[in-house]
Protein backbone atom coordinates (compact mmCIF):
# COMPACT_ATOMS: atom_id res chain seq x y z
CA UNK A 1 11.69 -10.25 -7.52
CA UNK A 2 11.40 -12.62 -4.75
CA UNK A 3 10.85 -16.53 -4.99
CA UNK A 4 8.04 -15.63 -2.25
CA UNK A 5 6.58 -13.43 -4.86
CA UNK A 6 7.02 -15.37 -7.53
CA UNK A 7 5.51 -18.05 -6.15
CA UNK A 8 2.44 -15.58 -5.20
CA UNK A 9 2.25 -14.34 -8.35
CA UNK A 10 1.68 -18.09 -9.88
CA UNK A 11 -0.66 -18.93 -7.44
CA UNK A 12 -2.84 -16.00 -8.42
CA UNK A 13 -2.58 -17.20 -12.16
CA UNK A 14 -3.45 -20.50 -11.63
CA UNK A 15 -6.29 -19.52 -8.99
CA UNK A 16 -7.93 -16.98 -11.68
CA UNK A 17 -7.42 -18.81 -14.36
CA UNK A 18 -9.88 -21.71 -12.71
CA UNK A 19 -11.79 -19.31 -11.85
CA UNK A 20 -12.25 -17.44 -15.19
CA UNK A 21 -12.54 -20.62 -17.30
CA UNK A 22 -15.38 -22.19 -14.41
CA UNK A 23 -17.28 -19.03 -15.09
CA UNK A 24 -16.58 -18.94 -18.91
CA UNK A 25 -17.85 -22.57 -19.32
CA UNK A 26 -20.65 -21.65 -17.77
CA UNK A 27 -21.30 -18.85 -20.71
CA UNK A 28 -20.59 -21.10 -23.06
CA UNK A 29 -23.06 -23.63 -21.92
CA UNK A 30 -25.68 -21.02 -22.84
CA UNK A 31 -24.35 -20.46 -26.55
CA UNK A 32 -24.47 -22.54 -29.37
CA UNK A 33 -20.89 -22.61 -28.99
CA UNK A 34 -20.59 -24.99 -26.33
CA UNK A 35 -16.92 -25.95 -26.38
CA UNK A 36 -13.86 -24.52 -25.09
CA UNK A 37 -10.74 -24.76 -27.69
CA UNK A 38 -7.54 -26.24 -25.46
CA UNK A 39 -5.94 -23.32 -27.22
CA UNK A 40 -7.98 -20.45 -25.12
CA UNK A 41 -7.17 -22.05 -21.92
CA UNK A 42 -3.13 -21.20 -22.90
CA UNK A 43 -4.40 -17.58 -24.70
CA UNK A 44 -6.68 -17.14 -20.84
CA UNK A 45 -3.29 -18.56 -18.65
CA UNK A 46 -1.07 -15.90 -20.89
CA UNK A 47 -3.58 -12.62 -19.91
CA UNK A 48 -3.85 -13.69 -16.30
CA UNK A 49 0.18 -13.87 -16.37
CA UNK A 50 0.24 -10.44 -17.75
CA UNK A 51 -2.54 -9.20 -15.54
CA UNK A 52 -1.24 -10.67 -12.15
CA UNK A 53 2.49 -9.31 -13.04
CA UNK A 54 0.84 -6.10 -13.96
CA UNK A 55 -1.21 -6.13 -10.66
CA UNK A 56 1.85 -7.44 -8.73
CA UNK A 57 3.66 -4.24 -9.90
CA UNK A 58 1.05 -1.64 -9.71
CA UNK A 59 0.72 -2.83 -5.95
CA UNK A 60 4.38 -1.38 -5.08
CA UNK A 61 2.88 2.05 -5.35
CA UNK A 62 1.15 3.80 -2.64
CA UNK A 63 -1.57 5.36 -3.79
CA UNK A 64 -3.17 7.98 -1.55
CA UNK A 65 -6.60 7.29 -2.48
CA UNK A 66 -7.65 3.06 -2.20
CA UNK A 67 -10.44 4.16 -4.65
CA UNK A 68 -8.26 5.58 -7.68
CA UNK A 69 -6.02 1.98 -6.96
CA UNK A 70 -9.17 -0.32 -7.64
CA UNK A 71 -10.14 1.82 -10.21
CA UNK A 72 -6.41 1.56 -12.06
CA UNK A 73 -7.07 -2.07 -11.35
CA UNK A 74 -10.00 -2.42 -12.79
CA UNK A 75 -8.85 -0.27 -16.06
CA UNK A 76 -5.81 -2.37 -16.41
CA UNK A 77 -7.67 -5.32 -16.45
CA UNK A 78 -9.60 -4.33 -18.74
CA UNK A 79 -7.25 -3.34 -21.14
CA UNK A 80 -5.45 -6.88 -21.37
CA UNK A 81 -8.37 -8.68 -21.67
CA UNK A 82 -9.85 -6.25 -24.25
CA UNK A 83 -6.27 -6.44 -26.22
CA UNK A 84 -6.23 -10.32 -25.84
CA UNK A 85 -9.59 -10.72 -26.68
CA UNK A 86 -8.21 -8.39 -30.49
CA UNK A 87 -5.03 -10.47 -30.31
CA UNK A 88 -6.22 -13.77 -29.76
CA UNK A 89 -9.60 -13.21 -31.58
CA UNK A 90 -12.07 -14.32 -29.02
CA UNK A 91 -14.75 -11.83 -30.47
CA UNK A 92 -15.18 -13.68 -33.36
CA UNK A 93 -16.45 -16.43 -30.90
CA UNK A 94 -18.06 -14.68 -28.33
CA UNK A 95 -19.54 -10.66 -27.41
CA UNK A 96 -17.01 -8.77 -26.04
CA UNK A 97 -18.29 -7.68 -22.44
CA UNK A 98 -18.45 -11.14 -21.60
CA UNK A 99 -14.53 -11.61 -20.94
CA UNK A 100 -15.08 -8.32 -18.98
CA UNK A 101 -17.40 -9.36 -17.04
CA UNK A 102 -15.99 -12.64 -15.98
CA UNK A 103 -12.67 -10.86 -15.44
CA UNK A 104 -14.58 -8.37 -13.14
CA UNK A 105 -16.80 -10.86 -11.21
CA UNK A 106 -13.01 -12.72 -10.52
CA UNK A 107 -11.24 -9.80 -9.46
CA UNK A 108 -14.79 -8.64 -6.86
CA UNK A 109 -14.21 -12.41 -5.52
CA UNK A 110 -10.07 -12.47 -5.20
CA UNK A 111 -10.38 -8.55 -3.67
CA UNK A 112 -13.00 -9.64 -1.04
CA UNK A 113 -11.18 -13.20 -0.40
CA UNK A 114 -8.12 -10.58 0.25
CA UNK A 115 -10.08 -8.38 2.86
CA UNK A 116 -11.18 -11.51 4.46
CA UNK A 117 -7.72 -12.96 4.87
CA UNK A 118 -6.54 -9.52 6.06
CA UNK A 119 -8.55 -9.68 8.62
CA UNK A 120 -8.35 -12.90 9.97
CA UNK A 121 -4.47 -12.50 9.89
CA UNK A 122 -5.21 -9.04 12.14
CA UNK A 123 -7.39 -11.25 14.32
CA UNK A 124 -4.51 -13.44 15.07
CA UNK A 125 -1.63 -10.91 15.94
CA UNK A 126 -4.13 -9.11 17.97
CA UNK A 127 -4.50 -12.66 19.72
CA UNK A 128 -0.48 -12.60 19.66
CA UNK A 129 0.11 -9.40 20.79
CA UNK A 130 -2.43 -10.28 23.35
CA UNK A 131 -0.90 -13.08 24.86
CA UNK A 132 2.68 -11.63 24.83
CA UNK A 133 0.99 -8.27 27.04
CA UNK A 134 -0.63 -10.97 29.46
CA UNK A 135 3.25 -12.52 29.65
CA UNK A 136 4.94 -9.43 30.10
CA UNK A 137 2.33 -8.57 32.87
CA UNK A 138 2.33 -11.60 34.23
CA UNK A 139 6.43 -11.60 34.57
CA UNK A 140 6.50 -8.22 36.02
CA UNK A 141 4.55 -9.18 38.62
């Protein structure tokens, strides 16, 4: 594996782990429970390591249908955070679709921050390609 992708990889942790623990605070605030132990935010950085490797991996493959790879996304997503939530005992503290949902609502936000990136970075080698057409033209005549 790269450094490049390495580096990618940790960015995405770090990114969805703010993310999940903004939106689980904001759960929280509506329980009783209305802490967070310091011990969850390691248990939450440990499943988005697995999840983002996992994702990183999964991406290699060409799938033919863009469908059936959200959809393996989506199920092996769930399946970390469904055997963390077991492993680290989080249902004892809170229901269980709420991890689900918060992992869910993160990975809707990170895919359609994705397609927005995407296509800005079309816009500018369209503006690139663009400019080096107007040169070549430009030099020919």
């Amino acid at each position: 594996m790269k450094s490049d992708n390495i580096k990618r990889i940790i960015t995405y942790v770090f990114a969805s782990t703010g993310a999940v623990l903004f939106l689980l605070t904001v759960f929280v605030m509506f329980k009783e429970n209305k802490y967070i132990n310091a011990s969850t935010i390691l248990e939450i950085i440990g499943a988005n390591t697995v999840i983002s490797t996992g994702l990183y991996f999964t991406h290699k493959i060409e799938f033919r249908y863009v469908l059936f790879e959200f959809l393996l996304d989506i199920g092996f997503m769930m399946a970390v955070i469904g055997l963390s939530g077991i492993l680290f005992n989080w249902y004892s503290v809170i229901q269980a679709w709420i991890p689900l949902v918060i992992v869910l609502i993160v990975y809707i936000l990170f895919y359609l921050l994705d397609i927005i990136r995407v296509r800005r970075d079309i816009k500018e080698i369209n503006k690139l390609l663009q400019k080096l057409r107007d040169k070549e033209i430009n030099s020919a005549s």
